[in-house]
Protein backbone atom coordinates (compact mmCIF):
# COMPACT_ATOMS: atom_id res chain seq x y z
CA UNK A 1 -109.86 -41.61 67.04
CA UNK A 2 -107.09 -43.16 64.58
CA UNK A 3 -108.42 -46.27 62.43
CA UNK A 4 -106.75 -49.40 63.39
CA UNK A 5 -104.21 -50.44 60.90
CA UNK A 6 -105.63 -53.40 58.63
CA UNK A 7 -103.37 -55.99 59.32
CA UNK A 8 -104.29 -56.50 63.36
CA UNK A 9 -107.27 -57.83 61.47
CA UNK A 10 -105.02 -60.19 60.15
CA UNK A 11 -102.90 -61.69 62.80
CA UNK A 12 -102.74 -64.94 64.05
CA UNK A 13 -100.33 -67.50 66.39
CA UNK A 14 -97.86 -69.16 64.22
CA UNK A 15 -96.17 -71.36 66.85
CA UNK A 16 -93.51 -70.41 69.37
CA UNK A 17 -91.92 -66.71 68.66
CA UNK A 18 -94.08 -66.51 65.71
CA UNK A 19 -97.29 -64.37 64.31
CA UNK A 20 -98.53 -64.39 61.11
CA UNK A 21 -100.21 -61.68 59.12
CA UNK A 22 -102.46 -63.25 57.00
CA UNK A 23 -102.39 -62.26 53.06
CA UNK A 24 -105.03 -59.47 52.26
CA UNK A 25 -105.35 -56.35 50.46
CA UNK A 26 -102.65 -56.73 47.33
CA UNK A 27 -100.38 -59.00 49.50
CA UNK A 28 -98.51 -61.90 47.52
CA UNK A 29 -97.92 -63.50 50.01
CA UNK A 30 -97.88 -64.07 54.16
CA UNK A 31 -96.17 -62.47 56.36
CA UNK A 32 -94.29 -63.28 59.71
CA UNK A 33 -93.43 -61.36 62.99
CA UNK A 34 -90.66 -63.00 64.47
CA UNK A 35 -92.35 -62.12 68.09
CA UNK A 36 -95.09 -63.08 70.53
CA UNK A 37 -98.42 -60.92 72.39
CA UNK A 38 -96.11 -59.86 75.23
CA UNK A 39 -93.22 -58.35 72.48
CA UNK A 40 -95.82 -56.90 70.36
CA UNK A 41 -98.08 -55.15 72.93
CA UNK A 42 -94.47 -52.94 73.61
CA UNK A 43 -94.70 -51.63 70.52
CA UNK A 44 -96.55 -48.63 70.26
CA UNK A 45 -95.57 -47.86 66.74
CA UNK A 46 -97.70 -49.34 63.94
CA UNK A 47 -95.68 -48.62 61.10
CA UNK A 48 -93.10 -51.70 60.75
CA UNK A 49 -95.43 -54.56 60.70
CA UNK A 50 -97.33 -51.79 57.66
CA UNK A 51 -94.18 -51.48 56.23
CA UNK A 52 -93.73 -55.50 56.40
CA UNK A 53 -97.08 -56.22 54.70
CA UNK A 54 -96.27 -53.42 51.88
CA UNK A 55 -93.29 -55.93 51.40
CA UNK A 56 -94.96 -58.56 50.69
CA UNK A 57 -96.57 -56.98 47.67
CA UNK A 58 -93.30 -56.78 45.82
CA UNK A 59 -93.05 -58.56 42.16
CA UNK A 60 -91.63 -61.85 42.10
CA UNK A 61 -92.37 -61.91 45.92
CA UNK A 62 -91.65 -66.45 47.62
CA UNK A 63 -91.96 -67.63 50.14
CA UNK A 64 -93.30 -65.41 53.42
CA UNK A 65 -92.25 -61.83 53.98
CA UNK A 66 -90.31 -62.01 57.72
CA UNK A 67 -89.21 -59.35 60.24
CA UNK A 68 -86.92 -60.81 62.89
CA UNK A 69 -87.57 -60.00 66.37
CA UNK A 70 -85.36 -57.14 66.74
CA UNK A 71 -88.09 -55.41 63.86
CA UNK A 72 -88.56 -51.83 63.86
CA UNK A 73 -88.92 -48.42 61.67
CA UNK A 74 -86.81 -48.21 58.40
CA UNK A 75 -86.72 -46.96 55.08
CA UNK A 76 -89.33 -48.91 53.00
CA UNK A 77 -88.44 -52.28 54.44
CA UNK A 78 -88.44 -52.31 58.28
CA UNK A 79 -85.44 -52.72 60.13
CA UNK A 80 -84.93 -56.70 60.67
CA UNK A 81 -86.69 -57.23 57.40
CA UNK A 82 -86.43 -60.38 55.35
CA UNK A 83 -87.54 -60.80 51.68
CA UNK A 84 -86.67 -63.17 48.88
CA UNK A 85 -87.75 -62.48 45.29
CA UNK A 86 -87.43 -65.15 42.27
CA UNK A 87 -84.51 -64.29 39.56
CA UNK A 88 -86.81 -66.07 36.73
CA UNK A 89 -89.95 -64.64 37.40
CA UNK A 90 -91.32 -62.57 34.56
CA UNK A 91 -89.12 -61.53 31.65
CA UNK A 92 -86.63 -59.97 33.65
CA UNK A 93 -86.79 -61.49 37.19
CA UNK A 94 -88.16 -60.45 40.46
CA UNK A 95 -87.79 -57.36 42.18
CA UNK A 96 -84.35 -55.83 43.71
CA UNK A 97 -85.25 -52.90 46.00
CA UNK A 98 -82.29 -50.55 47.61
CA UNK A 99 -84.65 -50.10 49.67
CA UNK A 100 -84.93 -53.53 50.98
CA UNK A 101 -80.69 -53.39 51.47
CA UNK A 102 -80.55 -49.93 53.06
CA UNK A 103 -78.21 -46.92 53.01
CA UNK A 104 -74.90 -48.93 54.98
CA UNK A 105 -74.49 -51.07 52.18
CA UNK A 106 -72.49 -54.35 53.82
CA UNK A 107 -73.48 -52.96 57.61
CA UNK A 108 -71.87 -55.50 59.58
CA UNK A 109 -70.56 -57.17 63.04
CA UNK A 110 -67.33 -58.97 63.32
CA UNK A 111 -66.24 -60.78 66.47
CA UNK A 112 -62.54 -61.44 67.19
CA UNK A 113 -61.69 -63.52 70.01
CA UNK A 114 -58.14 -63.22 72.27
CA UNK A 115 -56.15 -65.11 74.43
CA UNK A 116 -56.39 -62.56 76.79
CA UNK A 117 -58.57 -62.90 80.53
CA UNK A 118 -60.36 -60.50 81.84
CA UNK A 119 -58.19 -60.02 84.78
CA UNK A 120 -55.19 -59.59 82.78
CA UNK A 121 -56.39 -56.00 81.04
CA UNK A 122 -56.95 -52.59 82.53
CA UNK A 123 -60.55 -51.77 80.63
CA UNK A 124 -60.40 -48.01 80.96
CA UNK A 125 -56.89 -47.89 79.94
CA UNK A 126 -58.06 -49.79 77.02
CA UNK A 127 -60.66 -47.12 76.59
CA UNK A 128 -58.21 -44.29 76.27
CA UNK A 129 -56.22 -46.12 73.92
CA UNK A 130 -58.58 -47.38 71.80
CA UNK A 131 -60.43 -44.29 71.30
CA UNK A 132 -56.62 -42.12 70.25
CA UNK A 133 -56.22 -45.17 67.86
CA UNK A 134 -59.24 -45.88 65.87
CA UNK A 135 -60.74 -43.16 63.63
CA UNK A 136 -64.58 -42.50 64.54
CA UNK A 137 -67.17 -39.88 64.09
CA UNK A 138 -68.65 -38.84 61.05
CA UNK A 139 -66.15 -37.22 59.48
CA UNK A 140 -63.02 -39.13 57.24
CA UNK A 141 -60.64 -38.03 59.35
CA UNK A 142 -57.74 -40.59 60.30
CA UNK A 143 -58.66 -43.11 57.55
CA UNK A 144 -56.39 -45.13 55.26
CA UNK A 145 -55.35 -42.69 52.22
CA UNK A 146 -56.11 -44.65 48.44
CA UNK A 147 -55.56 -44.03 45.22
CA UNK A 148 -58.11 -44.86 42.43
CA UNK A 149 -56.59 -47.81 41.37
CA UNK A 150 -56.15 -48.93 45.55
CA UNK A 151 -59.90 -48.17 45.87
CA UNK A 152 -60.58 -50.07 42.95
CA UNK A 153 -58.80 -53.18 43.85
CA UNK A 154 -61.07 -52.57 47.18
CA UNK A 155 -64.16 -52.49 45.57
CA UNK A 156 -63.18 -55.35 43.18
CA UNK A 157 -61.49 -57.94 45.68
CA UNK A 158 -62.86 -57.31 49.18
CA UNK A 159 -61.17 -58.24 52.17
CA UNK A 160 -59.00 -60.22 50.45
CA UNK A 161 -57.67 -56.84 48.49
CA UNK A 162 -57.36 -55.13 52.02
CA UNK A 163 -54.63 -57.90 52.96
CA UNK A 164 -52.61 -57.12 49.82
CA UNK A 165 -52.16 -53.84 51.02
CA UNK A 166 -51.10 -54.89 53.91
CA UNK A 167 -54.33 -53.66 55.83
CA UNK A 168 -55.59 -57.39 57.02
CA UNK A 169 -54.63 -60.55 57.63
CA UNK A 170 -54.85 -63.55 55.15
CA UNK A 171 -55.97 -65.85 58.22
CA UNK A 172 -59.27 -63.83 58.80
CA UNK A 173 -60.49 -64.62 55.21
CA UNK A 174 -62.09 -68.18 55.75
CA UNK A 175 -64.09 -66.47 59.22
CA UNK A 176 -65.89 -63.92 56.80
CA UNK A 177 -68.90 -64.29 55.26
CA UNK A 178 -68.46 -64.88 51.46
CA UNK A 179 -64.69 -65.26 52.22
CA UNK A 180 -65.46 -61.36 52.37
CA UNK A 181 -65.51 -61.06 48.33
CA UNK A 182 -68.92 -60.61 46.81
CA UNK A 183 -69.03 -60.45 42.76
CA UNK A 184 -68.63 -57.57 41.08
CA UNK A 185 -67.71 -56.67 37.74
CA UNK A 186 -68.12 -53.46 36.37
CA UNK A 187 -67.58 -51.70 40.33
CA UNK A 188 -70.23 -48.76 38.99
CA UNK A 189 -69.26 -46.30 41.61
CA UNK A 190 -69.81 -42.92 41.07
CA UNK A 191 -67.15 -40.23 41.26
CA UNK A 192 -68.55 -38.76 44.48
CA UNK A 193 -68.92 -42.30 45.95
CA UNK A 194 -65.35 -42.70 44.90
CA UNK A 195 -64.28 -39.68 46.45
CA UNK A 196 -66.21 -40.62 49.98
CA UNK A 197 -64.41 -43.58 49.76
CA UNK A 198 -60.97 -42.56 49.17
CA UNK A 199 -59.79 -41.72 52.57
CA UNK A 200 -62.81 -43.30 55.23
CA UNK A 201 -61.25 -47.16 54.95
CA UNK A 202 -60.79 -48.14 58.81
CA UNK A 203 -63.16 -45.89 60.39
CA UNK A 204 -65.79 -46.36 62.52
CA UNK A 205 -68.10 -44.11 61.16
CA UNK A 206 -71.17 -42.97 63.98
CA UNK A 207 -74.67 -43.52 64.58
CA UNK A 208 -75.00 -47.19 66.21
CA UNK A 209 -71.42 -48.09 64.89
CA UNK A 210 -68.84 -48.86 67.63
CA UNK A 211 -65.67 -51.06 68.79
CA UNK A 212 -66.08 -53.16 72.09
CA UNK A 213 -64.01 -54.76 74.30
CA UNK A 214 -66.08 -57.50 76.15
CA UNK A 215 -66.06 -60.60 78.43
CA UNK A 216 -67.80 -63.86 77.80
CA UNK A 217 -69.95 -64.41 81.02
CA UNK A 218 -72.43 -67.38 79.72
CA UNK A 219 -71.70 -69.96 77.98
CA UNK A 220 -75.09 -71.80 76.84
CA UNK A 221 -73.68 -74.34 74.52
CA UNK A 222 -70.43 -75.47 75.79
CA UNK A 223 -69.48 -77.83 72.34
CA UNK A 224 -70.67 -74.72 70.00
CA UNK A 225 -68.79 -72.26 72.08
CA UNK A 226 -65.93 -74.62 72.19
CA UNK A 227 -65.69 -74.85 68.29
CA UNK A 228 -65.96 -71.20 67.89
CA UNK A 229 -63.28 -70.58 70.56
CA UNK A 230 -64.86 -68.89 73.26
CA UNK A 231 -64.60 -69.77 77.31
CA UNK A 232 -66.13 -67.94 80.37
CA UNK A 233 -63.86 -64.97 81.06
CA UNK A 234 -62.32 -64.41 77.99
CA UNK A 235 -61.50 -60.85 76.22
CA UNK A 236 -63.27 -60.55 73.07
CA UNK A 237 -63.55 -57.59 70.93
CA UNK A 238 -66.76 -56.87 68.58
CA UNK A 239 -66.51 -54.61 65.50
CA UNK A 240 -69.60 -52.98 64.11
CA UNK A 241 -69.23 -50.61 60.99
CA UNK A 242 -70.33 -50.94 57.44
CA UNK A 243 -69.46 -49.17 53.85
CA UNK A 244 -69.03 -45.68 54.96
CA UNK A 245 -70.10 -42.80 53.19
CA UNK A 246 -69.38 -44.56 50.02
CA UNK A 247 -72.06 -47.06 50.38
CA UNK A 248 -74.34 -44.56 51.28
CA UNK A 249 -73.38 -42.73 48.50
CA UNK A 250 -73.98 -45.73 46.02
CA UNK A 251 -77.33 -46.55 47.64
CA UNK A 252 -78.64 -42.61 46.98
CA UNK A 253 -77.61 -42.54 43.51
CA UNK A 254 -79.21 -45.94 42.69
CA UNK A 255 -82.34 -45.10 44.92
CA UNK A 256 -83.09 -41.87 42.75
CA UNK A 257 -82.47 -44.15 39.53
CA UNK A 258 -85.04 -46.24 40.69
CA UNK A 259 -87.48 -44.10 41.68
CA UNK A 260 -87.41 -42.06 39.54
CA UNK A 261 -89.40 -44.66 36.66
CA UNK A 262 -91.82 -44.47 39.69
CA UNK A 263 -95.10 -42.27 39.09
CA UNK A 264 -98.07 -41.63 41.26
CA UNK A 265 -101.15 -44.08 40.37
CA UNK A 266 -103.99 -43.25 42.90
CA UNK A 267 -102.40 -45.18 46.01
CA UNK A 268 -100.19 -46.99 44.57
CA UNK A 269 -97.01 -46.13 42.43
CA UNK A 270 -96.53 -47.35 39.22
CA UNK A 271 -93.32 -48.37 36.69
CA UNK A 272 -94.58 -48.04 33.39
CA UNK A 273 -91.56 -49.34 32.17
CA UNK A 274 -91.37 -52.52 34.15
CA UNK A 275 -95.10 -52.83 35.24
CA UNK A 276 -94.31 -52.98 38.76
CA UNK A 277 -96.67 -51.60 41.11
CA UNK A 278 -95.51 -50.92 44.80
CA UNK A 279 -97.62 -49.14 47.60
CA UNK A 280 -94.24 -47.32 48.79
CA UNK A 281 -92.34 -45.31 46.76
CA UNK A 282 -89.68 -46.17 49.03
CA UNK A 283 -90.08 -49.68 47.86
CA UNK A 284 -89.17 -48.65 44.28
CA UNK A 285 -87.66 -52.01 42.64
CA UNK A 286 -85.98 -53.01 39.08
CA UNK A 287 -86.14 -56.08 37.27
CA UNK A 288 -83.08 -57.68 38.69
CA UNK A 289 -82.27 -58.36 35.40
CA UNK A 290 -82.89 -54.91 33.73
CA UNK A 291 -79.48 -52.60 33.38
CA UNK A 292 -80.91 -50.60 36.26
CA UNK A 293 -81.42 -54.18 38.71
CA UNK A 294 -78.03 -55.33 37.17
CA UNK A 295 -76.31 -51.71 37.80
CA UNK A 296 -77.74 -51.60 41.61
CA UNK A 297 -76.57 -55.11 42.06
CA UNK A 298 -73.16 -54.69 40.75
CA UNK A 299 -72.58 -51.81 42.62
CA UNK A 300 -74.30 -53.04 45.79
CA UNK A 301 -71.55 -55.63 46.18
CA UNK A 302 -68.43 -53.26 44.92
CA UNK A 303 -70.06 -51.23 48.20
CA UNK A 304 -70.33 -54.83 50.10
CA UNK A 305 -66.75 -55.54 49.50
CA UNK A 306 -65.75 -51.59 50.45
CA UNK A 307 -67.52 -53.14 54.07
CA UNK A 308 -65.44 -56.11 54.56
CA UNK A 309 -61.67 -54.42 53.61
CA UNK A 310 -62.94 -51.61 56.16
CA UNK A 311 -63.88 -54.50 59.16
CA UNK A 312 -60.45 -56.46 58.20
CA UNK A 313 -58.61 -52.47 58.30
CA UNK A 314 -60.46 -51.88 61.68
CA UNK A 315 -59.21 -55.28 63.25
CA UNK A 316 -55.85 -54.50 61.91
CA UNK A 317 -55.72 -51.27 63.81
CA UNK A 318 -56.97 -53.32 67.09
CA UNK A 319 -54.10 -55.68 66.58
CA UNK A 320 -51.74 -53.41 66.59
CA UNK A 321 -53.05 -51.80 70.11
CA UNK A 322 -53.02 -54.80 71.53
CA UNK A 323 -49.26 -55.79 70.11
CA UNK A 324 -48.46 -52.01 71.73
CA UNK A 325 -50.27 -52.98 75.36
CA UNK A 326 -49.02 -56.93 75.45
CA UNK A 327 -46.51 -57.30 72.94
CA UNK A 328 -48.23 -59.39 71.41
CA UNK A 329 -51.70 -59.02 69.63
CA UNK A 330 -53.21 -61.11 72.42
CA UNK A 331 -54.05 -63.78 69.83
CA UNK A 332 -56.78 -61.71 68.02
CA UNK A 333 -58.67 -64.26 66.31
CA UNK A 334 -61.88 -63.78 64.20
CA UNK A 335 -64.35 -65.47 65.20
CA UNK A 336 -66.83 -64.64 62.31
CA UNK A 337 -67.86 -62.01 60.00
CA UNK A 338 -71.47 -61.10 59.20
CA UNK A 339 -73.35 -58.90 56.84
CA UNK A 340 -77.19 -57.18 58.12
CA UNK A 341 -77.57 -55.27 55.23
CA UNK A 342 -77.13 -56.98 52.16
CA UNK A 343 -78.82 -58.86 49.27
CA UNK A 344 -77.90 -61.87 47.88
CA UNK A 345 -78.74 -64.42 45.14
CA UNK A 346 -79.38 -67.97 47.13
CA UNK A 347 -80.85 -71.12 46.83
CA UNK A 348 -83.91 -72.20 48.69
CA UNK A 349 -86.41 -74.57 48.64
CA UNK A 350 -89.48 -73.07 48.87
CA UNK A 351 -92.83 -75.06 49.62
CA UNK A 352 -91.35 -78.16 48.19
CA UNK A 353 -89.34 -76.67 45.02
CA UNK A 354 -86.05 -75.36 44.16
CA UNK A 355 -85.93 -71.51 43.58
CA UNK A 356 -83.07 -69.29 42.87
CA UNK A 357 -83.79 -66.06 44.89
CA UNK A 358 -82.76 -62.65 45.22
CA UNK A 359 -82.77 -62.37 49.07
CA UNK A 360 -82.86 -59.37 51.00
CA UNK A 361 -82.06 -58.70 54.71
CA UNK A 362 -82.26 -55.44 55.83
CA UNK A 363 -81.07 -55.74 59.57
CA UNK A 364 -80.89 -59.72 59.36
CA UNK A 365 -78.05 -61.72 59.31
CA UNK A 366 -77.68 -64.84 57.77
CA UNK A 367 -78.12 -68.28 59.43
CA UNK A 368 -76.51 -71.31 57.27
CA UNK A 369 -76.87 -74.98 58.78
CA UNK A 370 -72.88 -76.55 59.70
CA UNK A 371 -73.35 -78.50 56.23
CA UNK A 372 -74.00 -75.52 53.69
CA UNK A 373 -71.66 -75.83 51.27
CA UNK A 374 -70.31 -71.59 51.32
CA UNK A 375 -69.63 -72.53 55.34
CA UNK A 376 -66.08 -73.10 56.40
CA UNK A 377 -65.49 -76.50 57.87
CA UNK A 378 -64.66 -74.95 60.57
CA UNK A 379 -68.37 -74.66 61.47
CA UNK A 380 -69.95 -77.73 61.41
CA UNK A 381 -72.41 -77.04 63.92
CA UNK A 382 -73.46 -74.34 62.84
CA UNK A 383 -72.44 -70.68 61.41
CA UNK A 384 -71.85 -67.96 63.75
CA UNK A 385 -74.49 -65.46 64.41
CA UNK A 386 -73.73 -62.16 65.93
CA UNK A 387 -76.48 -60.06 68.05
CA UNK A 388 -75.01 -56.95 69.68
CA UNK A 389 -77.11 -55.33 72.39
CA UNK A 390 -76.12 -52.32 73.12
CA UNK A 391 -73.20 -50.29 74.93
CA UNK A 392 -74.99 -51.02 78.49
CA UNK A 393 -75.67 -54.59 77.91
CA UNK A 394 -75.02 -57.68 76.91
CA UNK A 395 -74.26 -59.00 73.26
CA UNK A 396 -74.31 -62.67 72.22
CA UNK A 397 -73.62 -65.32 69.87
CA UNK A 398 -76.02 -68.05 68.37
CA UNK A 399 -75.81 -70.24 65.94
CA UNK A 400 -77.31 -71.41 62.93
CA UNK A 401 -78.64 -75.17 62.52
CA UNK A 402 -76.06 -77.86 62.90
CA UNK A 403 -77.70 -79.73 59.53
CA UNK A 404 -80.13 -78.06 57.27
CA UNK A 405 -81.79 -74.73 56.95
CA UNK A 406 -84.41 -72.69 58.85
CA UNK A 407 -87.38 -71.44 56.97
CA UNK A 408 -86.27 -67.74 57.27
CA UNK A 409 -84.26 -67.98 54.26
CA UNK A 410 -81.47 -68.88 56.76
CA UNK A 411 -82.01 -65.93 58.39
CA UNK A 412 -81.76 -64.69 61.58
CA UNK A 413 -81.66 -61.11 63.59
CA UNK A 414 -78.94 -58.56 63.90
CA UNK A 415 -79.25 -56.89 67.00
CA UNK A 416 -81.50 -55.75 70.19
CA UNK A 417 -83.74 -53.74 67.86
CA UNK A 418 -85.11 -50.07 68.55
CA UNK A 419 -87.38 -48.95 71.06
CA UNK A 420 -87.41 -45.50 70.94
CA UNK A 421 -86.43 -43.69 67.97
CA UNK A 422 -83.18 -41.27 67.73
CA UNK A 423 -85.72 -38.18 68.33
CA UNK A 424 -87.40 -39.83 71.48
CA UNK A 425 -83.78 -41.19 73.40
CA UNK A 426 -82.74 -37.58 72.59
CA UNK A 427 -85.14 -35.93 74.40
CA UNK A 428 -85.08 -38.39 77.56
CA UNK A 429 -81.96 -39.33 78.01
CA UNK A 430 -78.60 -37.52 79.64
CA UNK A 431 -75.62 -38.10 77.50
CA UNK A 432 -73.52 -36.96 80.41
CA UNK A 433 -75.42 -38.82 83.57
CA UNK A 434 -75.68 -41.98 80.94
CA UNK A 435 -71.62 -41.79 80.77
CA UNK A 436 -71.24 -41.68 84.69
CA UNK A 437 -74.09 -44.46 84.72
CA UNK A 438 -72.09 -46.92 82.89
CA UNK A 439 -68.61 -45.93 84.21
CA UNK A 440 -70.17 -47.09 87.52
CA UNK A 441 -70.95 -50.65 86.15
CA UNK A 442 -67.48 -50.76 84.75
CA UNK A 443 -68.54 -50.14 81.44
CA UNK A 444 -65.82 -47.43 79.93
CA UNK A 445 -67.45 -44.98 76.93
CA UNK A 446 -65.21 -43.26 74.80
CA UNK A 447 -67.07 -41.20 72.22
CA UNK A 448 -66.21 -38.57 69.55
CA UNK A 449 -69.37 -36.89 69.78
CA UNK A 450 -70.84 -37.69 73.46
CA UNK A 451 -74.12 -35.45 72.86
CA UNK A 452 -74.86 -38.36 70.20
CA UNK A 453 -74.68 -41.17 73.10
CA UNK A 454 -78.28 -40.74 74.36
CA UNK A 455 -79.43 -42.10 71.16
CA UNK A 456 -77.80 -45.25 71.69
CA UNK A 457 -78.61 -45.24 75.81
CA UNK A 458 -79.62 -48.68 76.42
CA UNK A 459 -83.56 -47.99 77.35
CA UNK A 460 -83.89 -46.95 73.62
CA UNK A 461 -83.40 -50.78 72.65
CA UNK A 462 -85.33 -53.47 73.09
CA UNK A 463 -84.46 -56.69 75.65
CA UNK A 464 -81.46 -58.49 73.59
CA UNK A 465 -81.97 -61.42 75.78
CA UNK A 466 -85.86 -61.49 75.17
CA UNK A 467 -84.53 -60.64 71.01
CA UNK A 468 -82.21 -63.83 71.98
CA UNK A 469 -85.12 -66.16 73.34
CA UNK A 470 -87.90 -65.45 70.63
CA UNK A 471 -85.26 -65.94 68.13
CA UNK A 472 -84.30 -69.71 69.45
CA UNK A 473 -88.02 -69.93 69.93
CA UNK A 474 -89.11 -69.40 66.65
CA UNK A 475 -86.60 -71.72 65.63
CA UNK A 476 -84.17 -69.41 63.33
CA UNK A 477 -80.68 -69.86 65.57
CA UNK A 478 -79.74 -71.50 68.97
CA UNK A 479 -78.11 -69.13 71.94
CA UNK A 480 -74.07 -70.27 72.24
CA UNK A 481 -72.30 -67.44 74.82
CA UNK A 482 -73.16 -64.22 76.03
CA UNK A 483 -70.80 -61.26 76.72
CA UNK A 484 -71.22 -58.41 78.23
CA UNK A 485 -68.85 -54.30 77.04
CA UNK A 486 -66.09 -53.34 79.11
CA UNK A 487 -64.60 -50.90 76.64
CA UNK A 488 -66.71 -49.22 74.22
CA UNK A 489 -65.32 -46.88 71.52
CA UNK A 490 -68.20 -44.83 69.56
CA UNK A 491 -68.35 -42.49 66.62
């Protein structure tokens, strides 16, 4: 009989849509599930809230380590995975792990609202077009062409680079996160990354990645969905793609750096260099101030900013079916732009003091109150979070806290979360009979690769809507409008 994992020794209520895990063993700190006993006794799989509590043993380690409710198996961190780490602890700072960013560097969902109703567009049409028009699949193939120094002024300037192009549209820059430029200085990008990169800008990429066309059919806060301009019945379109194989590359390269100052110490493994000690090699961390933190960093956000000209490339190429089908681009508006795979250097207070922190979210979005100062005014009540389910059901938006922060780092989740894992919705699910499924509920699936589509059936998520309500619960970001795919166009 298997031993019972240490930390259900641990656990205890933490108020609504909350558990804690107790700190023991070499813990820093608490940790928090972002669930409750019904959403935990569906998981069968032990290893996220292990992989959360090997978190919280990282150096530099405030505050609580979190998974949001849409947690599940990942590399080192677990999927949904929150983590903040002080930039003047030590001599060098507190830990950055790639680990705790993941492989999609800049992974991210961007929702674009139109002026368009429901009953004006043919969604299978849509389908057919969409799917000739925007590159997806593994492969590079149909992506915007760029030299060195194009790429460069990419990885250097963002979204914001993408519209001097002429890829994007100067408009969509204050409904991105960051203004879709993160800082980076040197851009240390390999040559392979560079290569990866130099023809996959506006593609889709595959895996969970995907372009929907979908309908809002709840609103649950009428003045929130007001402000971000959405209304029962409308056409809205949600983009989900990150860095490409770029990012990956950069997050491999940096990963084996890492590690390799990483050597076996009895169950533990050990930096001599940097006198870190993690229980995960795939936890491996730098000083963030050490060349090999400042390195990862640097190039983390040349990836980030790779992310946001490819989202801004991808809406571009949605515009322009949309001017082809109406015209006009049927007033293709961004709504918001979020990262879920990022880290970032914040401010939070953190049991009553300032602290200037190096936070990771690995499948977690960001949260931020209507009155942080990096929002838009065009948010006050709240920034825009994005949750998308899946291609059989529903995504929605929430929002952040109208004044202040929550005490998730401003956090939030970034999706429905796994159930089953790629292996498991393989072997149970009918790629085919899934297609036919869906096409009866007026859902239209276009994919490159339609083998690859019972990996992302819908029984191999979780409940978004029960995601949705432990979220709100827990007090991290308030349900604003729910809509549900009409057109879905997968990699």
């Amino acid at each position: 009989m298997p031993m019972e994992a240490p930390w259900k020794r641990h656990l205890k209520p933490d108020g609504p849509g909350r558990i804690r895990i107790s700190k023991h063993g070499r813990m820093l700190t608490d940790a928090i599930l972002v669930s409750d006993e019904s959403h935990m006794s569906s998981h069968t799989d032990d290893r996220s809230p292990t992989q959360l509590v090997n978190t919280a043993s990282l150096p530099g380690i405030v505050g609580e380590a979190w998974a949001m409710a849409d947690w599940h198996f990942g590399y080192g961190f677990p999927i949904g995975g929150v983590v903040a780490t002080d930039v003047d602890w030590g001599e060098q700072g507190g830990s950055i792990s790639p680990g705790g960013v993941g492989f999609d560097i800049n992974c991210g969902v961007r929702l674009c609202s139109t002026d368009l109703h429901i009953s004006q567009i043919d969604p299978k049409h849509l389908a057919e077009e969409l799917s000739m028009k925007i590159p997806a699949g593994a492969s590079r193939k149909g992506g915007v062409p760029l030299g060195n120094s194009e790429l460069d002024e990419i990885l250097a300037g963002g979204a914001s680079a993408a519209v001097d192009l002429g890829l994007a549209e100067a408009r969509d820059l204050s409904c991105i996160e960051s203004n879709g430029l993160l800082n980076s200085e040197n851009r240390e990008v390999g040559h392979k990354a560079m290569k990866r990169g130099s023809s996959s800008l506006g593609t889709l990429g595959s895996g969970n990645h995907f372009m929907e066309l979908q309908v809002v059919d709840r609103i649950v806060d009428e003045e929130a969905a007001k402000a971000f301009g959405l209304r029962i019945g409308q056409v809205t379109a949600m983009i989900h793609s990150g860095s490409r194989g770029l990012g990956h590359q950069v997050c491999s390269e940096h990963v084996a750096n890492i590690e390799s100052n990483y050597s076996r110490r009895g169950d533990s493994w050990f930096s001599e260099k940097w006198g870190f000690s993690v229980p995960d090699r795939q936890l491996a961390s730098a000083p963030i101030h050490s060349s090999e933190g400042e390195s990862y960093f640097d190039a983390m956000n040349a990836a980030g900013n790779f992310a946001f000209a490819n989202r801004s490339a991808l809406t571009q190429r949605l515009r322009e079916v949309l001017r082809n089908e109406y015209s006009v681009d049927g007033g293709l508006d961004v709504v918001y732009d979020v990262s879920h795979n990022i880290a970032k250097i914040e401010n939070h207070v953190i049991h009553g003091k300032n602290c200037t922190c190096a936070v990771h979210r690995k499948g977690a979005t960001r949260a931020l109150g209507g009155d942080h100062p990096e929002l838009s005014s065009s948010f006050p009540l709240g920034q825009p979070v994005l949750v998308p389910g899946d291609m059989g059901t529903a995504s929605w938006v929430m929002a952040g806290p109208v004044n202040g922060a929550n005490d998730a780092f401003s956090s939030s989740c970034h999706g429905a979360g796994r159930r089953l894992s790629r292996t498991a919705a393989k072997a149970s699910v009918d790629s085919e009979l899934l297609i036919s499924e869906l096409e009866e509920k007026g859902i239209h699936i276009r994919a490159k690769t339609p083998n690859v589509l019972s990996e992302e059936a819908p029984e191999a998520y979780k409940d978004v809507d029960e995601v949705i309500g432990l979220t709100n619960r827990a007090g991290l970001a308030r349900p604003v409008a729910r809509m549900r795919p009409v057109s879905v166009i997968k990699g």
